[in-house]
C-alpha atoms as a PDB file:
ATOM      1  CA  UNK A   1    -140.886  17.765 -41.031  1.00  0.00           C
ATOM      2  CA  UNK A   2    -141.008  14.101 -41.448  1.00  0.00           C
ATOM      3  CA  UNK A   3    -138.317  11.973 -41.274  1.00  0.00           C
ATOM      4  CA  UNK A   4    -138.238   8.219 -42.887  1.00  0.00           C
ATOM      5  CA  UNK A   5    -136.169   5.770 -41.003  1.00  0.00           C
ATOM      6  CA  UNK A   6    -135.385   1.748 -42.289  1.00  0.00           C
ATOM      7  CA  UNK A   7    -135.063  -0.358 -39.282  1.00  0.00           C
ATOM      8  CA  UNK A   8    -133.751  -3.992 -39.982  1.00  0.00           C
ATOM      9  CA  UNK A   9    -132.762  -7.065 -37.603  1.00  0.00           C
ATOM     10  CA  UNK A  10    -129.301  -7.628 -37.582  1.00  0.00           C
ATOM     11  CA  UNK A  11    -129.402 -11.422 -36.766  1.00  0.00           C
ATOM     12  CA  UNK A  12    -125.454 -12.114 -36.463  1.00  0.00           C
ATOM     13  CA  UNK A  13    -124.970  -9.194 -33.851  1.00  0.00           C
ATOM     14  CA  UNK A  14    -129.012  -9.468 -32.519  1.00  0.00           C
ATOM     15  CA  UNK A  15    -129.910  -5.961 -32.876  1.00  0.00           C
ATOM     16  CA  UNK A  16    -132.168  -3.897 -34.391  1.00  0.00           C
ATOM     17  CA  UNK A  17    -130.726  -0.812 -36.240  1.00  0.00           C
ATOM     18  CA  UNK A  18    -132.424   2.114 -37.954  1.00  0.00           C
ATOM     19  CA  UNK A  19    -130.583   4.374 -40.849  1.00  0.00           C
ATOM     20  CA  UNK A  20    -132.279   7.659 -41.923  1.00  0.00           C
ATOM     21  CA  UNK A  21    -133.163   7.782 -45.719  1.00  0.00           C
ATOM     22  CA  UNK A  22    -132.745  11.330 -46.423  1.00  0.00           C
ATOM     23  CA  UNK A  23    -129.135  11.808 -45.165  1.00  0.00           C
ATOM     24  CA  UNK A  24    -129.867  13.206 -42.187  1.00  0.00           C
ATOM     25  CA  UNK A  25    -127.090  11.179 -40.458  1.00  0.00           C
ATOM     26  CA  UNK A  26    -129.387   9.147 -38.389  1.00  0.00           C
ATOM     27  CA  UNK A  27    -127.814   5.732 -37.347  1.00  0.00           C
ATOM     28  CA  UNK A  28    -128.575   3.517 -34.254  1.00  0.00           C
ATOM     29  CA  UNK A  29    -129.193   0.171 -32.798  1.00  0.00           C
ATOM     30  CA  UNK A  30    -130.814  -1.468 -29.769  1.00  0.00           C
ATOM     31  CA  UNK A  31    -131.383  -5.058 -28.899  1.00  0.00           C
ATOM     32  CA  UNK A  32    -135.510  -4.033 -28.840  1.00  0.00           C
ATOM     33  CA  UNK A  33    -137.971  -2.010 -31.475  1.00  0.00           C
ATOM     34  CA  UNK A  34    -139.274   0.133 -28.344  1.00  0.00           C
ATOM     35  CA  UNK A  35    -135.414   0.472 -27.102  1.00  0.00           C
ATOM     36  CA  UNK A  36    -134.483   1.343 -31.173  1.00  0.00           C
ATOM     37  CA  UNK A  37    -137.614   4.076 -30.923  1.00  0.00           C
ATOM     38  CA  UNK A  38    -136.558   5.498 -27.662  1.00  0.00           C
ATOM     39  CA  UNK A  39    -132.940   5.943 -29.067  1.00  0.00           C
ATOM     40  CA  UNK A  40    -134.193   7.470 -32.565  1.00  0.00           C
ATOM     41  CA  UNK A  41    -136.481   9.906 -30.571  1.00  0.00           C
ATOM     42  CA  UNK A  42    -133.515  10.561 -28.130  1.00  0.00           C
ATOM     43  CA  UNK A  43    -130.604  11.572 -31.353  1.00  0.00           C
ATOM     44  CA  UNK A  44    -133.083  13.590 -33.231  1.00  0.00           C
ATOM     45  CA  UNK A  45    -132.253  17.412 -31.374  1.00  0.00           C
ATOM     46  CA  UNK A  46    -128.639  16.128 -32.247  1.00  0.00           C
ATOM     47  CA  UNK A  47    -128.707  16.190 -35.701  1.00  0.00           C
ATOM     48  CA  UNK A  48    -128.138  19.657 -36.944  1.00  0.00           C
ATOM     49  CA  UNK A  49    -130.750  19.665 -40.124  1.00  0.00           C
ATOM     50  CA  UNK A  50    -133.375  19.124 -37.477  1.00  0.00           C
ATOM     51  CA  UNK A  51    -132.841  21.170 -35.171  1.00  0.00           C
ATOM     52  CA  UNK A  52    -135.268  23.870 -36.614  1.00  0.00           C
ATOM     53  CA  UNK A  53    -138.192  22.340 -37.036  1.00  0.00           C
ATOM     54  CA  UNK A  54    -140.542  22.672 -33.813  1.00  0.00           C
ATOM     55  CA  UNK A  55    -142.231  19.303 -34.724  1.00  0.00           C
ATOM     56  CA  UNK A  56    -140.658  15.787 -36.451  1.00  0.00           C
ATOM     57  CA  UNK A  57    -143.202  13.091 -37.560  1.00  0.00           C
ATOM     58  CA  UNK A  58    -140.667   9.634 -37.414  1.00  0.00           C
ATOM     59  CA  UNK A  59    -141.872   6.799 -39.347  1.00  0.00           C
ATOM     60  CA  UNK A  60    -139.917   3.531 -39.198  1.00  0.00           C
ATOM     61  CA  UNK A  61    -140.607   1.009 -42.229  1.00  0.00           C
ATOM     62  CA  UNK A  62    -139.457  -2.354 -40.314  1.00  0.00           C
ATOM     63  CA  UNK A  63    -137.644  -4.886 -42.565  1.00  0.00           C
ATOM     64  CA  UNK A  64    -137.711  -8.289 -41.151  1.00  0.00           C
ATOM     65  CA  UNK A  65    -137.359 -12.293 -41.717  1.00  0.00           C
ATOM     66  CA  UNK A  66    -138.748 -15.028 -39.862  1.00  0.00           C
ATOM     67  CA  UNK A  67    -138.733 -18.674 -40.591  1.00  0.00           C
ATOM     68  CA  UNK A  68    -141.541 -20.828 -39.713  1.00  0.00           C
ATOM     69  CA  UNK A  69    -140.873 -24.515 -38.137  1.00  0.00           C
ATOM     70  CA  UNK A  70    -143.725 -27.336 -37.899  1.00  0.00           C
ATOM     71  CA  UNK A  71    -146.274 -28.399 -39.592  1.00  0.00           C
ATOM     72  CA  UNK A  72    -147.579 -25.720 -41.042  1.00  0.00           C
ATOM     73  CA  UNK A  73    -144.189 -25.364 -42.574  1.00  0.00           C
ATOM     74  CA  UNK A  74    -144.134 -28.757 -44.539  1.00  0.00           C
ATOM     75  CA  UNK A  75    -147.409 -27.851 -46.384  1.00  0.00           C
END
């Protein structure tokens, strides 16, 4: 089974938090990608459409913004 996962930066509250796409349920945060991948990794035998599957194949699309300052930026 794979299972697709959005992760986006929440810059107000300075997390990172990941939402399943299929409906699974999936839903957490962490203040670190590797911390958001440990937790994702951690709910999966929680959620009760995966629990029959021997395998799960995550993949996490990462959404992001970052703003460049300098001179670089001006050009």
């Amino acid at each position: 089974m794979k299972l697709i996962v959005d992760v986006r930066w929440d810059a107000e509250a300075s997390v990172w938090y990941a939402v399943s796409r299929d409906g699974t349920g999936l839903a957490t945060e962490s203040e670190t990608l590797d911390g958001l991948r440990q937790s994702i990794l951690a709910i999966l035998p929680d959620l009760a459409d995966l629990n029959d599957p021997a395998e799960v194949e995550v993949e996490l699309i990462v959404h992001g913004i970052s703003t460049a300052s300098g001179p670089m930026a001006a050009e």
